[in-house]
Protein backbone atom coordinates (compact mmCIF):
# COMPACT_ATOMS: atom_id res chain seq x y z
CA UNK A 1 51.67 78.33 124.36
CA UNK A 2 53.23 82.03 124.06
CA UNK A 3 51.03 84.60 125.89
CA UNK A 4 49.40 87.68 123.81
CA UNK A 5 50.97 90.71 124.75
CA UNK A 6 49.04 93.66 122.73
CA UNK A 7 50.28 97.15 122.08
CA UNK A 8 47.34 99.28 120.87
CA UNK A 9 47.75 102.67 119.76
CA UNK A 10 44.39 105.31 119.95
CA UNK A 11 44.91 109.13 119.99
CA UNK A 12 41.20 109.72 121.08
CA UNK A 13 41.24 109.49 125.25
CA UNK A 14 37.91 107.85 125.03
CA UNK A 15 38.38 105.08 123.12
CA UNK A 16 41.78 104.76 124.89
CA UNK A 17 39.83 104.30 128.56
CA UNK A 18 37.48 101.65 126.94
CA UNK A 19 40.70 100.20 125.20
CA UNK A 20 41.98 99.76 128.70
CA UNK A 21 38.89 98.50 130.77
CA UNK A 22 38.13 95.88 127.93
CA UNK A 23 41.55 94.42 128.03
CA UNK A 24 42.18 95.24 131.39
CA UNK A 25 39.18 92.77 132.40
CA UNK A 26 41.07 90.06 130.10
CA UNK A 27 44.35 89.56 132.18
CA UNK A 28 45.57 89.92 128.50
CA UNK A 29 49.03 91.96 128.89
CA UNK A 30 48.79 95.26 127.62
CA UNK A 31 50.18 98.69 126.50
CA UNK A 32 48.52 101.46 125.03
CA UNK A 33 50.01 104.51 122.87
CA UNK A 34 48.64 107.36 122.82
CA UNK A 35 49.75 107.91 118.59
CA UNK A 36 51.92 106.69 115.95
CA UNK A 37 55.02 107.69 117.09
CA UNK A 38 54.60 106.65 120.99
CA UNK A 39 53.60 102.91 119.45
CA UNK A 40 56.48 102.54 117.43
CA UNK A 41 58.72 103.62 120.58
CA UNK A 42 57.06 101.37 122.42
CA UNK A 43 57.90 98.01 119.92
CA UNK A 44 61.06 99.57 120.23
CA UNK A 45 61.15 99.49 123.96
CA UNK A 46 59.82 95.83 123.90
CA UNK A 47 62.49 94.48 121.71
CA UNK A 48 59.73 93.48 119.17
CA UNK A 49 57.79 91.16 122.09
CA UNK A 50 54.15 91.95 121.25
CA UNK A 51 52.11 89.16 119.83
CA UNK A 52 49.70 91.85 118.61
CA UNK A 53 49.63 95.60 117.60
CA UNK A 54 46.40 97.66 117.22
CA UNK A 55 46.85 100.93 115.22
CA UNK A 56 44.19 103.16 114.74
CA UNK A 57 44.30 104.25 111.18
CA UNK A 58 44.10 108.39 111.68
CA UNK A 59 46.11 109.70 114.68
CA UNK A 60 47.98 112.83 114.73
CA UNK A 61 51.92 112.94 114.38
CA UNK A 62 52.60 109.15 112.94
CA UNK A 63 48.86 107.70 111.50
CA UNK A 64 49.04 103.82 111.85
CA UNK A 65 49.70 103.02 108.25
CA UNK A 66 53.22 104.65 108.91
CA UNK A 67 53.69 103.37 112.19
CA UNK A 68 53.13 99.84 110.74
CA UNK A 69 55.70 100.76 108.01
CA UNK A 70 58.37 101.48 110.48
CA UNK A 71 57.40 98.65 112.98
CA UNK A 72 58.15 96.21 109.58
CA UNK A 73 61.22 97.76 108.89
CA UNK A 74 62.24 97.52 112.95
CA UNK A 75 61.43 93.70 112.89
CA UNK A 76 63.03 93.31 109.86
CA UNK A 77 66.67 95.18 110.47
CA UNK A 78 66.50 93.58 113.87
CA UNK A 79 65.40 90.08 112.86
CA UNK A 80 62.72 89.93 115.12
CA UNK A 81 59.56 87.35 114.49
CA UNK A 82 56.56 89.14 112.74
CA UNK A 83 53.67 90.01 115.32
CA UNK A 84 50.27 90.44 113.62
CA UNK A 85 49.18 94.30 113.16
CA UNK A 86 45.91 95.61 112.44
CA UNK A 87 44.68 98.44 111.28
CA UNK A 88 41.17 99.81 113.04
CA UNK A 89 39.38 103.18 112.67
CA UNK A 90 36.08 104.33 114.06
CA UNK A 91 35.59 107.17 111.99
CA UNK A 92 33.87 107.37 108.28
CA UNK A 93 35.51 108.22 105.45
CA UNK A 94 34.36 110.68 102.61
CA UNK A 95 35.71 111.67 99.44
């Protein structure tokens, strides 16, 4: 069985330190990103080899909605397998 290797992107230092003690205390494999921009580098860096990617939905330079854009378009140019990508957010919305 192939072993989870999660990239998770969070621009808020808080939720970043709980980020890494919850996976930390896993033995999960890990990397976090501090925004958009610094996840998709790191996909880039891991020639595609996460089995998961968390993006927060509102970060500052790349939000994660782009970030999984470009990640798609990385995996796809570079025929990598698909890894599953989710969007999370811990803020509310208002119109």
């Amino acid at each position: 069985m192939e072993s989870a290797y999660i990239l998770a992107a969070e621009d808020d230092d808080f939720t970043r330190d709980m980020l890494d003690t919850i996976l930390g205390s896993t033995g999960i494999k890990f990397d976090l990103a501090v925004d958009g921009n610094d996840a998709v580098s790191k996909f880039k860096g891991k020639n595609g080899g996460y089995t998961l990617v968390l993006l927060d939905l509102q970060m500052p330079n790349k939000d994660g909605c782009s970030a999984a854009k470009d990640i798609r378009q990385i995996e796809s140019s570079s025929g990598w397998k698909k890894c599953k990508i989710y969007g999370v957010s811990a803020g509310l919305f208002s119109s």
